[in-house]
N, C-alpha and C. Protein backbone atom coordinates (compact mmCIF):
# COMPACT_ATOMS: atom_id res chain seq x y z
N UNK A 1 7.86 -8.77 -1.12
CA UNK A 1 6.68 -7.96 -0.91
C UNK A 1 6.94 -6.52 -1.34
N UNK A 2 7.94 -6.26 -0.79
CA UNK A 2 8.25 -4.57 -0.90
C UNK A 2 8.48 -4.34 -2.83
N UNK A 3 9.09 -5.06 -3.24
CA UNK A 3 8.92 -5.37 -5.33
C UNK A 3 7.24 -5.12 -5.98
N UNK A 4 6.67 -6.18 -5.74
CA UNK A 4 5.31 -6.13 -6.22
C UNK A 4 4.80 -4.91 -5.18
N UNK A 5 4.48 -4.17 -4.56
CA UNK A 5 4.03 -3.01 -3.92
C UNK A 5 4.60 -2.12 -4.92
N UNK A 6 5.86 -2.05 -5.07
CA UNK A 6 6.64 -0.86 -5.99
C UNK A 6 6.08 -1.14 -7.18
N UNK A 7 5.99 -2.36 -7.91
CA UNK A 7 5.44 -2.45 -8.78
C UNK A 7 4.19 -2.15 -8.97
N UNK A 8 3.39 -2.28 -7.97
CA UNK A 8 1.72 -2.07 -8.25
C UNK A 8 1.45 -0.61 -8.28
N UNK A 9 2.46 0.11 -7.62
CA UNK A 9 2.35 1.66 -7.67
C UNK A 9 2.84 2.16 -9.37
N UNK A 10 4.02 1.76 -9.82
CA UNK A 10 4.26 2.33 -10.52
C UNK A 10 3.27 1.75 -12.02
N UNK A 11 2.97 0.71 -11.99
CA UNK A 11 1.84 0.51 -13.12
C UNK A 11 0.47 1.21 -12.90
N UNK A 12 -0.04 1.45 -11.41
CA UNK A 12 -1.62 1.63 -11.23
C UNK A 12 -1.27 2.98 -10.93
N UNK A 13 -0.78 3.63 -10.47
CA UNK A 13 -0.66 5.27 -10.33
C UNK A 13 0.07 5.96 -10.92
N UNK A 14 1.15 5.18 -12.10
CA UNK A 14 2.03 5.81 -12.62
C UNK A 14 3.23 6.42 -11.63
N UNK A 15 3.45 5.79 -10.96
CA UNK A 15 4.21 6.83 -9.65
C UNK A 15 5.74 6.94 -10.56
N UNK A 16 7.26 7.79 -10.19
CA UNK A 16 7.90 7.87 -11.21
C UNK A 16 8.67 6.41 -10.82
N UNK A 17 9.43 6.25 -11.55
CA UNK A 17 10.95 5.10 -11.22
C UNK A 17 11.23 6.07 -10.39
N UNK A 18 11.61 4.72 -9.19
CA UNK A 18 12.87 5.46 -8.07
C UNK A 18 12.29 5.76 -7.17
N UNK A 19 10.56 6.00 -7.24
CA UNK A 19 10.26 6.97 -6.08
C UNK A 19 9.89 5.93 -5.19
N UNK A 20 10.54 5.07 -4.27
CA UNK A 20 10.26 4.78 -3.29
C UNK A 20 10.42 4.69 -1.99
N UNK A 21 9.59 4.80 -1.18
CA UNK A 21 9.73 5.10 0.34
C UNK A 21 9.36 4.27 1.33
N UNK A 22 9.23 2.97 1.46
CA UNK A 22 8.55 2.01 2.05
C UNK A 22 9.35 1.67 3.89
N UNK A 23 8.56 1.43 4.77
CA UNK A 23 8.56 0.99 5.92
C UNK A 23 8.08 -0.21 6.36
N UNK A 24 9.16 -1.44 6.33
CA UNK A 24 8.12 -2.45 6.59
C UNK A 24 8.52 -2.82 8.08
N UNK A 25 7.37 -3.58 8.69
CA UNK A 25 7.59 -3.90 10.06
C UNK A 25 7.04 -4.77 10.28
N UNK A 26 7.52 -6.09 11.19
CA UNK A 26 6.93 -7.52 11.48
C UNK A 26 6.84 -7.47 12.82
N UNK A 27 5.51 -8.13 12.66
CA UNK A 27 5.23 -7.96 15.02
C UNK A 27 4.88 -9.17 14.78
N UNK A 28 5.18 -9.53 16.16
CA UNK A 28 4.87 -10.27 16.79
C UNK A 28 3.19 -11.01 16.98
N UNK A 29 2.98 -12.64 16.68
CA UNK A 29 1.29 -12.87 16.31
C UNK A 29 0.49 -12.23 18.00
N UNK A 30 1.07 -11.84 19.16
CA UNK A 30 0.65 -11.66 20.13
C UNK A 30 0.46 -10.24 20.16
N UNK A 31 1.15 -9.17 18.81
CA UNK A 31 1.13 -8.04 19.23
C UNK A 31 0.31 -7.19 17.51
N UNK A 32 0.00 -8.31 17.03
CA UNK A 32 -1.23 -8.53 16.05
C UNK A 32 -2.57 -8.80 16.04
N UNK A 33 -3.27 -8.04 16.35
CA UNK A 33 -4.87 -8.30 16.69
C UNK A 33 -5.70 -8.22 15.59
N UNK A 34 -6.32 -9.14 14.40
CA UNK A 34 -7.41 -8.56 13.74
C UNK A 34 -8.24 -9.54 13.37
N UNK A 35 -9.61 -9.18 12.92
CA UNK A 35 -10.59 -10.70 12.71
C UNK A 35 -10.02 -11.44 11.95
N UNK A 36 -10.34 -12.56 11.64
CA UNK A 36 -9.99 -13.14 10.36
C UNK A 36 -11.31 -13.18 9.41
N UNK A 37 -12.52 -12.83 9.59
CA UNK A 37 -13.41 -12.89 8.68
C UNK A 37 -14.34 -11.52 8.63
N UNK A 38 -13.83 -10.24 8.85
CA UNK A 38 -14.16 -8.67 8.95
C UNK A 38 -14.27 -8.61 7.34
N UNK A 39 -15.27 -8.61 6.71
CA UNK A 39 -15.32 -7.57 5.62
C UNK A 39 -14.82 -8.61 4.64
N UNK A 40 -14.62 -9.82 4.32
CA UNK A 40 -14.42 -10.84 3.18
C UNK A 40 -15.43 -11.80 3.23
N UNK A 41 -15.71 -12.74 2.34
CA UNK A 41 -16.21 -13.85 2.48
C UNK A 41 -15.37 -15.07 2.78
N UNK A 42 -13.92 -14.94 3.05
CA UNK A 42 -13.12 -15.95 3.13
C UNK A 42 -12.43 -15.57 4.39
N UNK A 43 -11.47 -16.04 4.84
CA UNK A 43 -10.72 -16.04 5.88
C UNK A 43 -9.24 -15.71 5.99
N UNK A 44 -8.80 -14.72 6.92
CA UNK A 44 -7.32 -14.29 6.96
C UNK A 44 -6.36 -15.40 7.69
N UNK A 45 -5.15 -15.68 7.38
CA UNK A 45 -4.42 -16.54 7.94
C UNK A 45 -3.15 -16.01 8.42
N UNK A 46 -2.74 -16.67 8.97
CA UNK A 46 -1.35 -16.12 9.46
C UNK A 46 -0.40 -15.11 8.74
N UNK A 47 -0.66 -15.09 7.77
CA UNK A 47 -0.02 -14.58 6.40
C UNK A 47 -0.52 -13.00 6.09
N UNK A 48 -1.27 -12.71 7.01
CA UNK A 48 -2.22 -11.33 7.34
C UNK A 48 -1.20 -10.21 6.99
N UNK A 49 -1.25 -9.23 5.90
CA UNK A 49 -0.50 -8.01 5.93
C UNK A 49 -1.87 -6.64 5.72
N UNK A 50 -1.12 -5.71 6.87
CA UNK A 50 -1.91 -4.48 6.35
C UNK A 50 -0.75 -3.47 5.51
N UNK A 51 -1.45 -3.16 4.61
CA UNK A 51 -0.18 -2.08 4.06
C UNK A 51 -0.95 -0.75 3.59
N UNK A 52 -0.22 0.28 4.24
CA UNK A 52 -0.80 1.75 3.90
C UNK A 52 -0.15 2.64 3.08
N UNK A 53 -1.04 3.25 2.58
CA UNK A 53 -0.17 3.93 1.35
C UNK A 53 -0.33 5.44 1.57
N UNK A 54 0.88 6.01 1.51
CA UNK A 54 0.24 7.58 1.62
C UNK A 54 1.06 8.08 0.12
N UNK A 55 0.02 8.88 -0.27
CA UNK A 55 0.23 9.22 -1.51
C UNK A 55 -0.58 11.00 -1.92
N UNK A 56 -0.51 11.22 -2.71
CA UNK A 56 -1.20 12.54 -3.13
C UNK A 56 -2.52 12.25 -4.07
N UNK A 57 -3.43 12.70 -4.21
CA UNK A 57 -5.06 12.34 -4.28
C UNK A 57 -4.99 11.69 -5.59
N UNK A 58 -6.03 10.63 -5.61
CA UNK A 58 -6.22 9.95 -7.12
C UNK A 58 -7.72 9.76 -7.45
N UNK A 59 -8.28 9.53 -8.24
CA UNK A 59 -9.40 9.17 -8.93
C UNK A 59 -9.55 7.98 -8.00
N UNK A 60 -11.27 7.60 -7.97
CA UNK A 60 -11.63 7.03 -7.59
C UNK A 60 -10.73 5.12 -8.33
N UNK A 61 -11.01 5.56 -9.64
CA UNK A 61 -11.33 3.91 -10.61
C UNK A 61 -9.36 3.90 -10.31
N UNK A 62 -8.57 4.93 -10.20
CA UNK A 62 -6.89 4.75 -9.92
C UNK A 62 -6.89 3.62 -8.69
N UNK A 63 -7.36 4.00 -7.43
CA UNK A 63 -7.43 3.68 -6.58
C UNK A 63 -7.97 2.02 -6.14
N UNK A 64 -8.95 1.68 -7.13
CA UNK A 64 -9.55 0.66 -7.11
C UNK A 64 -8.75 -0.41 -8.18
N UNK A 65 -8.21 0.51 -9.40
CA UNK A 65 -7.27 -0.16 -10.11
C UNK A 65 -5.59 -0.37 -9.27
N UNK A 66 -5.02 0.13 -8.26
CA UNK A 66 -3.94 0.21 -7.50
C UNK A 66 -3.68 -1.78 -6.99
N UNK A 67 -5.41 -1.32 -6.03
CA UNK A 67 -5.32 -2.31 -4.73
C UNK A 67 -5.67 -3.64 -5.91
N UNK A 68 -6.64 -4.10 -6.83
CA UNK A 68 -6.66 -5.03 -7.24
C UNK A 68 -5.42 -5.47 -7.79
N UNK A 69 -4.31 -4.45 -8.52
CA UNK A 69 -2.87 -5.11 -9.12
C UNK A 69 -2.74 -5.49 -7.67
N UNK A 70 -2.35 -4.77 -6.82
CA UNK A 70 -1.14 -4.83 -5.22
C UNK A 70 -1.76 -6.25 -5.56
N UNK A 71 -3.31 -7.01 -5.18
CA UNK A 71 -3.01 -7.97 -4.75
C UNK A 71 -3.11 -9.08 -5.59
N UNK A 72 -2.85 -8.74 -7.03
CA UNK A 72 -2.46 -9.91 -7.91
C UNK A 72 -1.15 -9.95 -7.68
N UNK A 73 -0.43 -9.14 -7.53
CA UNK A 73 1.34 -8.70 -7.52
C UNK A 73 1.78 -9.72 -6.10
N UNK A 74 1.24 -9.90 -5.29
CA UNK A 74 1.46 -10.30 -3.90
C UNK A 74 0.93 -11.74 -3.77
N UNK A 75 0.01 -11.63 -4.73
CA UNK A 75 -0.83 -13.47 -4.72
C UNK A 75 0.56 -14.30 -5.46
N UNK A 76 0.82 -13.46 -7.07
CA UNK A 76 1.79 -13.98 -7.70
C UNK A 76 3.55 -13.99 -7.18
N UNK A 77 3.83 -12.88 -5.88
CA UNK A 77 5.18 -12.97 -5.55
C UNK A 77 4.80 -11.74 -4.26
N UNK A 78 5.26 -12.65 -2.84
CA UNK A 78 5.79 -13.57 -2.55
C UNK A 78 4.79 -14.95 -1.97
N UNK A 79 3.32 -14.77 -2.35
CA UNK A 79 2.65 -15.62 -2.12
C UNK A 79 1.50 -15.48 -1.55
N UNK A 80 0.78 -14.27 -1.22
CA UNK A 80 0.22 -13.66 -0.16
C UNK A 80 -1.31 -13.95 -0.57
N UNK A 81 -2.10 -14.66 -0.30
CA UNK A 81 -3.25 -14.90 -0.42
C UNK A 81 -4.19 -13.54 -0.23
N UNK A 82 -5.25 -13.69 -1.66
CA UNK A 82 -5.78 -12.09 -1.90
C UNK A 82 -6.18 -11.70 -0.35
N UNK A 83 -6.95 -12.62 0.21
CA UNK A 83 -7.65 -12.35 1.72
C UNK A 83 -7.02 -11.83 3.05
N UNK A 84 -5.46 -11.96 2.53
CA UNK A 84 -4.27 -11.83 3.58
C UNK A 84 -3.81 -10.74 3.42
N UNK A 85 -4.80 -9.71 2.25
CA UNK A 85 -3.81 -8.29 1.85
C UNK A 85 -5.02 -7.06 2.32
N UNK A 86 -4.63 -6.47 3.27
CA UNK A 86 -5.37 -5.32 3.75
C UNK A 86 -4.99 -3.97 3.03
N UNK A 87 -5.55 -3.15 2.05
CA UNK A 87 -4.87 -1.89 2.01
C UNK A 87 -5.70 -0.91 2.52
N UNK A 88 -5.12 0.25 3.30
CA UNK A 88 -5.14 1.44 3.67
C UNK A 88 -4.59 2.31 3.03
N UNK A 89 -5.45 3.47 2.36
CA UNK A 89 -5.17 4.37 1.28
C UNK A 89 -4.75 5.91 2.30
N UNK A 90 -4.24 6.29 2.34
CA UNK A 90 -4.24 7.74 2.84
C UNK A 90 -3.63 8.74 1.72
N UNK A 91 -4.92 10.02 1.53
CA UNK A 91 -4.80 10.92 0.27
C UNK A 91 -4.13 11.81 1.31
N UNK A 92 -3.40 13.13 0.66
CA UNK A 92 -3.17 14.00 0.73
C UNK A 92 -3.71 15.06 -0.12
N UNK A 93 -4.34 16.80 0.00
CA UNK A 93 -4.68 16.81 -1.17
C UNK A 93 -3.66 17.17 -1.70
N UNK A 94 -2.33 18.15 -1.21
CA UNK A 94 -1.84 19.00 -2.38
C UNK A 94 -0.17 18.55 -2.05
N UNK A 95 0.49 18.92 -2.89
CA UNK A 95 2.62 18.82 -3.06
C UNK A 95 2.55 19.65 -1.16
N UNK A 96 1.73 20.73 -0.96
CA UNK A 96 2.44 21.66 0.15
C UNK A 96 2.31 20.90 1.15
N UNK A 97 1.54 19.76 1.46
CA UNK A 97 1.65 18.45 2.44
C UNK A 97 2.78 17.77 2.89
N UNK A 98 3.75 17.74 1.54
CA UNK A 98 5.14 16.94 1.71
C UNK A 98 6.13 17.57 1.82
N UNK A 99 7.30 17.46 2.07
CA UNK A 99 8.61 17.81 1.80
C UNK A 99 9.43 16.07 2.15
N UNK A 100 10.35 16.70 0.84
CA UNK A 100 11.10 15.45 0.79
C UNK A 100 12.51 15.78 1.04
N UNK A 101 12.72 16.51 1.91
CA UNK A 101 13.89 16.75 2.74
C UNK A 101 14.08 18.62 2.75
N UNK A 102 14.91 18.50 3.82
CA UNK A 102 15.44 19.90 4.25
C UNK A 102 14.32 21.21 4.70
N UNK A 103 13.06 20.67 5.18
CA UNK A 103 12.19 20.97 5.65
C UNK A 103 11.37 22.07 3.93
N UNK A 104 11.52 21.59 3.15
CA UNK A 104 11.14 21.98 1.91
C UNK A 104 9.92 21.40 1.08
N UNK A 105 8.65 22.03 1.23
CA UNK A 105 7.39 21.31 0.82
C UNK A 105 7.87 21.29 -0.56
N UNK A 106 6.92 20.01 -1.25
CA UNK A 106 7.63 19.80 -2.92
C UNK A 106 6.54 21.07 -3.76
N UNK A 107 5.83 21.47 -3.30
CA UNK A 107 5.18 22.57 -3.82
C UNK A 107 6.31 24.49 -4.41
N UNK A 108 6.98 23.79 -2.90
CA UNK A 108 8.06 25.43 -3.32
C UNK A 108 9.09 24.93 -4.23
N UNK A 109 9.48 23.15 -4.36
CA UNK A 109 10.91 22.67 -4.77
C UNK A 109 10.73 22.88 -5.93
């Protein structure tokens, strides 16, 4: 999963090689709550992932081009049925939002 995500970033947003930062986390189906038929015409299965992306601002058609690779990338490896892939986009607008260590926004780096 965490491959095709890296991959879907770096083809649909251009993001650079290397830049990745991912957090993944597996709960428990008792400590997982969500419909299975919210907002699709098909149905979520056990196989349910939400994945959020925080990133710095993109075009609308980037954004829409991102999530359709993520979930060809995830249908094709590791198996993830399109209906089973939730994305959550979170923009930032500007570099002075981040720092990527030593309390240093990438705006001053």
């Amino acid at each position: 999963m965490s491959d095709s995500i890296y991959e879907a970033l770096v083809e649909a947003y251009q993001q650079s090689e290397g830049e990745t930062f991912q957090i993944i986390e597996q709960l428990e189906p008792s400590d997982f709550i969500y419909d299975r038929h919210f907002g699709i015409k098909g149905s979520r299965s056990g196989d349910f992932v939400i994945i959020n992306i925080e990133s710095d601002a993109r075009r609308r058609g980037e954004k829409a081009d991102f999530m359709a690779r993520l979930s060809d990338k995830l249908a094709a490896s590791p198996g993830i049925a399109r209906d089973d892939v939730f994305v959550r986009l979170d923009m930032t607008s500007g570099l002075e939002d981040w720092s990527l260590g030593s309390g240093v926004a990438v705006s001053k780096s």
